[in-house]
N, C-alpha and C. Protein backbone atom coordinates (compact mmCIF):
# COMPACT_ATOMS: atom_id res chain seq x y z
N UNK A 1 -60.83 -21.36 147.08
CA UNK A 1 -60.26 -20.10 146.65
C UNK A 1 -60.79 -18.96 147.52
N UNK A 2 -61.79 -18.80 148.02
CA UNK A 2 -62.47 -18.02 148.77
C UNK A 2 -62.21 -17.98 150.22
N UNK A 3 -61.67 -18.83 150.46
CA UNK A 3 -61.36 -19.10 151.87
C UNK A 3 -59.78 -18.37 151.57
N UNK A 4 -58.88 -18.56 150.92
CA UNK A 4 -57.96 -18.27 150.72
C UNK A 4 -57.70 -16.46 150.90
N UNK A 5 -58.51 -16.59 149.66
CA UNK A 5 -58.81 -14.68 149.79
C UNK A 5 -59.09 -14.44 151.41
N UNK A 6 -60.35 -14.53 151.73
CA UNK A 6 -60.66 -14.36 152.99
C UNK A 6 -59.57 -14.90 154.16
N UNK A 7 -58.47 -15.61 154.18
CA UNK A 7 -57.60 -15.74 154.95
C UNK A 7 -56.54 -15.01 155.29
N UNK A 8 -56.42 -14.23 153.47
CA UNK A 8 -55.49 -13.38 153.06
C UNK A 8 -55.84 -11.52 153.83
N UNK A 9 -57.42 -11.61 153.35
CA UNK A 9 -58.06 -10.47 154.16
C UNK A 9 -58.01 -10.15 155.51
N UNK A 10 -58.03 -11.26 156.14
CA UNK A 10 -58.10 -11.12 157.65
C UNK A 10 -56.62 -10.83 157.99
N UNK A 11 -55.32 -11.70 157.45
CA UNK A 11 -54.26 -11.13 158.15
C UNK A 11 -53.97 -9.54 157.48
N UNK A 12 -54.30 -9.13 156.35
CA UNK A 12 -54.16 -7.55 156.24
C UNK A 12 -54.37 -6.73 157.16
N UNK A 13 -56.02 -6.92 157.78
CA UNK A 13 -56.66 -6.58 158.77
C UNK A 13 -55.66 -6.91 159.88
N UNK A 14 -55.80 -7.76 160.41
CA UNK A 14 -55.36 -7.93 161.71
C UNK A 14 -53.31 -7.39 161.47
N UNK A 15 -53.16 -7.83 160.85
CA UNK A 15 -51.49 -7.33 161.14
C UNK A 15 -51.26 -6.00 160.62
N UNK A 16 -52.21 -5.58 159.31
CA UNK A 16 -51.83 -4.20 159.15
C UNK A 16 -52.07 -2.63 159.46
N UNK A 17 -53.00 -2.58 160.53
CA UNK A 17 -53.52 -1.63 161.25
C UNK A 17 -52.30 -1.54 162.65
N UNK A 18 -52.39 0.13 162.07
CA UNK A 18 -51.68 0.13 163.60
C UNK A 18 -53.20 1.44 163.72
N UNK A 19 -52.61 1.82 164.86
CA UNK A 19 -53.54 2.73 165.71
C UNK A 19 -53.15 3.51 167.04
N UNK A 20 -52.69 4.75 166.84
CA UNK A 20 -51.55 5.61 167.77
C UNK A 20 -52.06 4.96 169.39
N UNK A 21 -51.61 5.12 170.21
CA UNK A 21 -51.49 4.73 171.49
C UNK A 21 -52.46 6.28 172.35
N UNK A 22 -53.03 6.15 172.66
CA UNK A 22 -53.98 7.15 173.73
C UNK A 22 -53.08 7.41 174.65
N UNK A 23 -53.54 8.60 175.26
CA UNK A 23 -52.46 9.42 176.42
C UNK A 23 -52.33 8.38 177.79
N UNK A 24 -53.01 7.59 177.93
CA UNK A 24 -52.89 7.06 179.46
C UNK A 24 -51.95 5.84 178.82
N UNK A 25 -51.94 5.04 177.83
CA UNK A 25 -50.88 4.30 177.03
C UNK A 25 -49.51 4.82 176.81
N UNK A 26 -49.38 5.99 176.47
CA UNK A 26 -48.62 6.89 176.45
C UNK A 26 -47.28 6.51 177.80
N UNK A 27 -48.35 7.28 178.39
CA UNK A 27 -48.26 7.66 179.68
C UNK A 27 -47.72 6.62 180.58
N UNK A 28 -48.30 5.00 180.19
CA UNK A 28 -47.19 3.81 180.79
C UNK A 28 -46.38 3.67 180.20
N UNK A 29 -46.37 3.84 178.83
CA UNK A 29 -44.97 3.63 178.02
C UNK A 29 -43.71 4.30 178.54
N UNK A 30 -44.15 5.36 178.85
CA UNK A 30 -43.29 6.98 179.24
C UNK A 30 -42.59 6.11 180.70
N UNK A 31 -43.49 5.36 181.69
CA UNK A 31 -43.03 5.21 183.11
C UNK A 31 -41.75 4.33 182.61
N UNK A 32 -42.56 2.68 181.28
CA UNK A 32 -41.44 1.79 181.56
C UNK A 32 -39.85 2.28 181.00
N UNK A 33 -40.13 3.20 179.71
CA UNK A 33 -39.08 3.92 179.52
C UNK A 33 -37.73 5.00 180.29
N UNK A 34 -38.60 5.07 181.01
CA UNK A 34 -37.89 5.67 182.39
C UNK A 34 -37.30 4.97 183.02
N UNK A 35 -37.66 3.98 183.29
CA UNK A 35 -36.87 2.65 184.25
C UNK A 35 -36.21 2.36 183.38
N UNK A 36 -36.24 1.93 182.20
CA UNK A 36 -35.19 0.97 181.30
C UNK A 36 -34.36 1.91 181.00
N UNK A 37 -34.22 3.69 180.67
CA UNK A 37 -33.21 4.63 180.36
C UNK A 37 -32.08 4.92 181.70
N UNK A 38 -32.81 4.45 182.54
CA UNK A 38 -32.34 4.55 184.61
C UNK A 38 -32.18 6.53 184.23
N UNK A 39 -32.88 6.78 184.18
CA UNK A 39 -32.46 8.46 183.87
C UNK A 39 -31.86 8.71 185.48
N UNK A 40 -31.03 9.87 185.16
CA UNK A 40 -30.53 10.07 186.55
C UNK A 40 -32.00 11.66 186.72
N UNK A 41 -31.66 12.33 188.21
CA UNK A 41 -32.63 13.12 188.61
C UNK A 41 -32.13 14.32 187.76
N UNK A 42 -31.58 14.81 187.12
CA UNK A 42 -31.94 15.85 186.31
C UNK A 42 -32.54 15.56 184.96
N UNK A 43 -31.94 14.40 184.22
CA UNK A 43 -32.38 14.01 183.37
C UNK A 43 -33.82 13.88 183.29
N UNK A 44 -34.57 13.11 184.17
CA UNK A 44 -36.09 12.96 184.78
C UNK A 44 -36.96 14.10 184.43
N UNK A 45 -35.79 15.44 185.52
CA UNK A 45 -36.80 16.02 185.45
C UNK A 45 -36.85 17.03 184.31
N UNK A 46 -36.03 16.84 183.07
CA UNK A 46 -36.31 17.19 181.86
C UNK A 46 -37.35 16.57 181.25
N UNK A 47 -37.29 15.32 181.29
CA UNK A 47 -38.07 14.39 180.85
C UNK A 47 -39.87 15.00 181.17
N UNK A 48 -39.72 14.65 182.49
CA UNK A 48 -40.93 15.44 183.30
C UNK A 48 -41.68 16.95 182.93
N UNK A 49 -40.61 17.39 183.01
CA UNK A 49 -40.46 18.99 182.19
C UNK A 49 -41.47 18.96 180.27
N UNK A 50 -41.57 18.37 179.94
CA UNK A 50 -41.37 18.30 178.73
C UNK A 50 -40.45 19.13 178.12
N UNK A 51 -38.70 19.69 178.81
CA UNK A 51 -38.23 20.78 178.51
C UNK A 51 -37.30 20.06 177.28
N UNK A 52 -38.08 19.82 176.11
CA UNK A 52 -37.25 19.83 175.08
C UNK A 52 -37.30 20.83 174.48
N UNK A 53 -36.15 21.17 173.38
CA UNK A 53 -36.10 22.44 172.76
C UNK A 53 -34.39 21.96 172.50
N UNK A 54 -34.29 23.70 171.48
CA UNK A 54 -32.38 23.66 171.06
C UNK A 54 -31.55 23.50 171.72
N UNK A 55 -32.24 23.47 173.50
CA UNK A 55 -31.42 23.49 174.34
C UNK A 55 -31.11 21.54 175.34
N UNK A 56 -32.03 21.48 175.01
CA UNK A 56 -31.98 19.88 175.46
C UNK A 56 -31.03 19.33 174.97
N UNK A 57 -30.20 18.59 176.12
CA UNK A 57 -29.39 17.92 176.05
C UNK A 57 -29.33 16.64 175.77
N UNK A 58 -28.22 15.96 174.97
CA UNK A 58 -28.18 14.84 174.27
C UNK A 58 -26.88 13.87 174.97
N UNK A 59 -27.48 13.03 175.88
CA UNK A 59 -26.76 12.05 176.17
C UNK A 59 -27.27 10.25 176.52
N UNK A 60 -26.64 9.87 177.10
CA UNK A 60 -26.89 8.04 176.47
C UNK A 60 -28.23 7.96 177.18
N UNK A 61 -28.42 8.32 178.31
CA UNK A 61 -29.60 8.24 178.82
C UNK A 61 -30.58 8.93 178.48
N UNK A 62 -30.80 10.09 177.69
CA UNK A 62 -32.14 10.35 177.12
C UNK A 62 -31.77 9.81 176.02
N UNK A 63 -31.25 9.61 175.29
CA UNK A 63 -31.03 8.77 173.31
C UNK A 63 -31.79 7.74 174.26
N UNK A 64 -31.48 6.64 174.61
CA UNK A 64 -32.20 5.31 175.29
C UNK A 64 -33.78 5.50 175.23
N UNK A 65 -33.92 6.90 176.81
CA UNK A 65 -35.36 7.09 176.57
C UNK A 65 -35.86 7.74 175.34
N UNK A 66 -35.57 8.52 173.79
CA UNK A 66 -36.11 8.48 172.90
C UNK A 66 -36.58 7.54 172.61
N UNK A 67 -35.65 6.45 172.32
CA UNK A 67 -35.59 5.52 171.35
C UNK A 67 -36.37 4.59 171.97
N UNK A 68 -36.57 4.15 172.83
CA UNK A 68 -37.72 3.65 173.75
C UNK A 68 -39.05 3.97 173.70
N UNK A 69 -39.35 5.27 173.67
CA UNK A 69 -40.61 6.05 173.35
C UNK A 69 -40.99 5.42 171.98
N UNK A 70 -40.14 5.40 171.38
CA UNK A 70 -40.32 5.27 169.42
C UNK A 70 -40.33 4.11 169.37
N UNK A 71 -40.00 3.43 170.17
CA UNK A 71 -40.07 1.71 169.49
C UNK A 71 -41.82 1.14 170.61
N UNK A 72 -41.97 1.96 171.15
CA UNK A 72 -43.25 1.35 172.58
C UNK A 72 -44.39 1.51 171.29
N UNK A 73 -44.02 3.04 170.61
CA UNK A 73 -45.44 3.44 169.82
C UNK A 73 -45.20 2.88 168.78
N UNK A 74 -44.20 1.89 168.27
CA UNK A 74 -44.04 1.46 167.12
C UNK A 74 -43.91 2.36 165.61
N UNK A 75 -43.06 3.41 166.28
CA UNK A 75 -42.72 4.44 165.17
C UNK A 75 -41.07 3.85 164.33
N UNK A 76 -40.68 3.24 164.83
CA UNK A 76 -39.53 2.20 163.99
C UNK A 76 -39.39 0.89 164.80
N UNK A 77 -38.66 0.33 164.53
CA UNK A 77 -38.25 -1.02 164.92
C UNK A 77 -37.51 -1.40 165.53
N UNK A 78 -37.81 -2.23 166.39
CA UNK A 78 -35.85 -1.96 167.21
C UNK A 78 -34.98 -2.34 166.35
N UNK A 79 -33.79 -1.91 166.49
CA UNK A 79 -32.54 -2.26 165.92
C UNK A 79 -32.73 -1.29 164.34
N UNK A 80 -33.62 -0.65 164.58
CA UNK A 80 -33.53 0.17 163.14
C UNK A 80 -33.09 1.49 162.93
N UNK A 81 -32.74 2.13 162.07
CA UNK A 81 -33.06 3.73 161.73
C UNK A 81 -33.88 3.97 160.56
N UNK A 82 -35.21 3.64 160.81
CA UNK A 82 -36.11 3.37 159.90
C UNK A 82 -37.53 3.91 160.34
N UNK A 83 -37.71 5.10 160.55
CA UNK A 83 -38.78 5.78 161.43
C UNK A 83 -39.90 5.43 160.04
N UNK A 84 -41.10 5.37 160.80
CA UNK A 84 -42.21 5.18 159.91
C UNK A 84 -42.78 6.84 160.28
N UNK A 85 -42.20 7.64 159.01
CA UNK A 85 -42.81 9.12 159.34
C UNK A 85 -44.51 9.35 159.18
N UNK A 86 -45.52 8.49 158.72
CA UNK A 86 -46.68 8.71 158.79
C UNK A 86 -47.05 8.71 160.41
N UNK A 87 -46.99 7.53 161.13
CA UNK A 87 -47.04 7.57 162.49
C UNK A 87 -46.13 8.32 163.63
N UNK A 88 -44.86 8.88 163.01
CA UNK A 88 -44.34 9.44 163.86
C UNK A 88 -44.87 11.15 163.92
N UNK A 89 -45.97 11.28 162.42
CA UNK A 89 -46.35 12.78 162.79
C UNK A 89 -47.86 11.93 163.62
N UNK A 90 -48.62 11.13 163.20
CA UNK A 90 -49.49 10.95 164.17
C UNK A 90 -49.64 10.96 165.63
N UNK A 91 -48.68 10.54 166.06
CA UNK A 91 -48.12 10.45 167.69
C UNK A 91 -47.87 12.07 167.63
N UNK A 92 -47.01 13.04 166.74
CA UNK A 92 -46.75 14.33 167.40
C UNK A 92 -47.89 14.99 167.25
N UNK A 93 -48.33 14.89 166.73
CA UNK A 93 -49.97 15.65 166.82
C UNK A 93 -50.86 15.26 167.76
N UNK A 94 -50.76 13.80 168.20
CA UNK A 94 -51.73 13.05 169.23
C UNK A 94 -51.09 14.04 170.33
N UNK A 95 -49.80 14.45 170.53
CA UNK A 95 -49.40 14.79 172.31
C UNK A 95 -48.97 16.28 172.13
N UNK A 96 -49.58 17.06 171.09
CA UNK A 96 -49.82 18.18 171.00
C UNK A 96 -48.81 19.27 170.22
N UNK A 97 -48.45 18.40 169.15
CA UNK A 97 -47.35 19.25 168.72
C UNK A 97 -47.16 19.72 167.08
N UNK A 98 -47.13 20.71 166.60
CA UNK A 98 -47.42 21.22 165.24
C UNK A 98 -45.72 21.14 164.84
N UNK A 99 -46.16 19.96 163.83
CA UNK A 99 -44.87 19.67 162.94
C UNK A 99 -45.88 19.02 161.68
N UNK A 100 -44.40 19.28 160.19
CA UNK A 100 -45.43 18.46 159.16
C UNK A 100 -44.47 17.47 158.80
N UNK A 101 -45.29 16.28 157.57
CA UNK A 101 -44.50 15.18 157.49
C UNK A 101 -43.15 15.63 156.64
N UNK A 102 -43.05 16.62 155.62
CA UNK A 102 -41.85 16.91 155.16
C UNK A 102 -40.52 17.36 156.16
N UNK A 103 -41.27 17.95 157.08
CA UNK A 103 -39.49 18.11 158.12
C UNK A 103 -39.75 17.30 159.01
N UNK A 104 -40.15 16.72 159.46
CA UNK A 104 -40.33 15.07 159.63
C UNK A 104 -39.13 14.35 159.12
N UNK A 105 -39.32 13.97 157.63
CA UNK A 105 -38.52 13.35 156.92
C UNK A 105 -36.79 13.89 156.83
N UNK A 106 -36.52 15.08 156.54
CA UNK A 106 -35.54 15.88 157.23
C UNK A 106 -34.96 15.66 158.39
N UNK A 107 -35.46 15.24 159.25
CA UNK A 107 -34.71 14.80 160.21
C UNK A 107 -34.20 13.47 160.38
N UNK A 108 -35.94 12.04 160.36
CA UNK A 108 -35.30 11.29 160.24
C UNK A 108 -35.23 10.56 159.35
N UNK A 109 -33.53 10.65 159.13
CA UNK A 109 -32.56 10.06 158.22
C UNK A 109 -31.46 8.91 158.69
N UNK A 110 -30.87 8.55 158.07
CA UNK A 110 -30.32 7.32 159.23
C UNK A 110 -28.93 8.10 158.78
N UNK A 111 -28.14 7.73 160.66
CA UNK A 111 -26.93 7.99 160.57
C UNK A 111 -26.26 7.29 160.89
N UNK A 112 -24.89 6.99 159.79
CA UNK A 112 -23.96 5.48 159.65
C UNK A 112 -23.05 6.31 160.97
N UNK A 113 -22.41 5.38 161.81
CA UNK A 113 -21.37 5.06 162.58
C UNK A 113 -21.97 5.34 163.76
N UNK A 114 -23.34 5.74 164.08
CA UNK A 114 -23.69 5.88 165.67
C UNK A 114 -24.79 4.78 165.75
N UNK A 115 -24.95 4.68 166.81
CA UNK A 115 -26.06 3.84 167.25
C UNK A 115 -27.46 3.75 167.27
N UNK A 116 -28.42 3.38 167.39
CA UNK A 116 -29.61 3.46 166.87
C UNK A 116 -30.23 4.46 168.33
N UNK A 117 -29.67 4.57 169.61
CA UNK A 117 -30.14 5.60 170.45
C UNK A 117 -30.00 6.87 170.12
N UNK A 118 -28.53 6.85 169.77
CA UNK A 118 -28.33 8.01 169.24
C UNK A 118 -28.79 8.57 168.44
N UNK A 119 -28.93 7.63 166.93
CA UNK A 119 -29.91 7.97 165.66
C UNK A 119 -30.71 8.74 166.67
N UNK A 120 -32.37 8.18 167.47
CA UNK A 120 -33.58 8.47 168.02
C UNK A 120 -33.17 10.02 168.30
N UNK A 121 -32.16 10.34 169.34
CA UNK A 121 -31.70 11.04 169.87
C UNK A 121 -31.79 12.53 169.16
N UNK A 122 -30.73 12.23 168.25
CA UNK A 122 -30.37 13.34 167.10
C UNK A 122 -31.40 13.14 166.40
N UNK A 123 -32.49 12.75 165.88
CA UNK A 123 -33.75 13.01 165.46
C UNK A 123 -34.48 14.24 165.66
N UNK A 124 -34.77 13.92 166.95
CA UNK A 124 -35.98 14.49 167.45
C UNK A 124 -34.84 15.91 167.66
N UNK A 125 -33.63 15.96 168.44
CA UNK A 125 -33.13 17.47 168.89
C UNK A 125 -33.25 18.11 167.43
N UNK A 126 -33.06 17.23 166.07
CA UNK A 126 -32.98 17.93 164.69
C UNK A 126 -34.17 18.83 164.84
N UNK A 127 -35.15 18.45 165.24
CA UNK A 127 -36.51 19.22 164.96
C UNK A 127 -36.30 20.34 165.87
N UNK A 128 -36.09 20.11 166.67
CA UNK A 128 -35.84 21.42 167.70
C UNK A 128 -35.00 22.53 167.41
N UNK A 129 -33.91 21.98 166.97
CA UNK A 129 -32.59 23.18 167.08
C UNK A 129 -32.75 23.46 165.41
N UNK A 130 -33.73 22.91 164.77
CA UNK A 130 -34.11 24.08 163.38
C UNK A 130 -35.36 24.51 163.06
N UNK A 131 -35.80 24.55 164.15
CA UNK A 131 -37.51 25.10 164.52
C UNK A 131 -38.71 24.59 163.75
N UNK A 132 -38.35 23.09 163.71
CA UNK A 132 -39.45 22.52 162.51
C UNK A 132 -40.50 21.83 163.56
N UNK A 133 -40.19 21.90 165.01
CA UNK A 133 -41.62 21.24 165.32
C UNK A 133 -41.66 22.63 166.65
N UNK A 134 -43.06 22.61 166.93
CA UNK A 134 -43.56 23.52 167.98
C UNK A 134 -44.72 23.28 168.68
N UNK A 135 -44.28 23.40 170.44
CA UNK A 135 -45.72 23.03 171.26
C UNK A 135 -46.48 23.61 171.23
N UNK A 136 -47.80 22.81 170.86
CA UNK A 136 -49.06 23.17 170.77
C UNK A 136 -49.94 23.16 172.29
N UNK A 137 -49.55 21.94 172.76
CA UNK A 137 -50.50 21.93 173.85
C UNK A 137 -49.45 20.21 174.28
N UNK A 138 -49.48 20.10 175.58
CA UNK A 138 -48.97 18.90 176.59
C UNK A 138 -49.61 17.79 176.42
N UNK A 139 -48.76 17.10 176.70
CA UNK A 139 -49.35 15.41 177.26
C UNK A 139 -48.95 15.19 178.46
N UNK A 140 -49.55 15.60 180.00
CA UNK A 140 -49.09 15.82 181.23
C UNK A 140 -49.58 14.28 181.36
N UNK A 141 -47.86 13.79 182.02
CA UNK A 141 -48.31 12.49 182.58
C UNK A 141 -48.48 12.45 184.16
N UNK A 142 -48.41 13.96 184.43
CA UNK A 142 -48.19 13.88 186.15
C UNK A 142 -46.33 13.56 186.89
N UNK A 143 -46.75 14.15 187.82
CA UNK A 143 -45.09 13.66 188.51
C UNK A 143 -45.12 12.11 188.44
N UNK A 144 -43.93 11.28 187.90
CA UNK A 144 -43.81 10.16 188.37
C UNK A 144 -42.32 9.93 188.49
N UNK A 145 -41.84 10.91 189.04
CA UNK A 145 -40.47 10.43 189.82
C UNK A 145 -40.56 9.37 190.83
N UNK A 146 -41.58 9.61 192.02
CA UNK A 146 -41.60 8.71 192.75
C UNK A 146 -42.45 7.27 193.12
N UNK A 147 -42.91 7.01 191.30
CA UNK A 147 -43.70 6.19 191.05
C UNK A 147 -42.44 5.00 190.29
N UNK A 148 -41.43 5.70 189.96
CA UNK A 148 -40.25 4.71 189.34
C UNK A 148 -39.75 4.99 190.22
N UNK A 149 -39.86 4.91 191.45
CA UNK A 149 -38.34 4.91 192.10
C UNK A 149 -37.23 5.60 191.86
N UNK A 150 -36.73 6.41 191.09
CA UNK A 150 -35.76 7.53 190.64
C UNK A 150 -35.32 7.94 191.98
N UNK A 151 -33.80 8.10 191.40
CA UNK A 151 -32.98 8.81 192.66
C UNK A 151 -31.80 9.24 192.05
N UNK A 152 -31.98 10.50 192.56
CA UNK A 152 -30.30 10.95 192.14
C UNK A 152 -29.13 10.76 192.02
N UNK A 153 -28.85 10.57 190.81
CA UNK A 153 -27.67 9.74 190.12
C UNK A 153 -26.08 10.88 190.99
């Protein structure tokens, strides 16, 4: 019986801890996401920019790289619209950004007839274009345009 318990303990432990990803983790996640979104060179250098805001634009290639970002840090699942909002304010606070978990939740919501990039997509612009999240301070990953190979689409 004790072994049992204690078998039971260890996979809690081991499978139920997560633990946000550090900026240099980040920071590879960010490169492979870039390659797998193929961002074209303006897109990039939004990306690069950290120029999100009401004004950031929403198309297949940044929805991809959201949703990429969110599934590397394990803030939902692939194939989901199922954000785990405890970790998704942990990560925005880890890379410098003052938002709380209630407009958090406000945003993500799942939306029937689009795709799960898109979901990611329209997420995060939700926070922007109704002023529920605001930069605090960067997560500079450095130029890496020419570390992915990027070229103008």
């Amino acid at each position: 019986m004790r072994s049992l318990f204690g078998l039971s303990f260890l996979l809690c432990v081991v499978f139920g801890t997560w633990v946000p990803k550090n900026r240099e983790e980040i920071c590879k996640d960010r490169k492979e996401c870039i390659k797998e979104a193929n961002l074209s060179k303006s897109n990039l250098d939004l990306v690069m920019q950290d120029a999100f805001g009401a004004e950031f634009p929403l198309n297949d290639e940044l929805n991809r790289y959201i949703y990429c970002m969110g599934e590397k840090s394990e803030l939902w699942e692939m194939g989901t619209m199922d954000a785990n909002i405890d970790r998704v304010y942990e990560v925005f606070h880890a890379l410098g950004y003052d938002v709380n978990k209630d407009d958090l939740e406000k945003c993500f919501v799942p939306i029937f007839d689009v795709s799960y990039y898109v979901w990611a997509g329209r997420s995060i612009k939700c926070l922007w274009d109704k002023k529920l999240i605001r930069r605090k301070a960067g997560c500079s990953c450095g130029n890496e345009s020419t570390a992915t190979g990027q070229h103008a689409k």
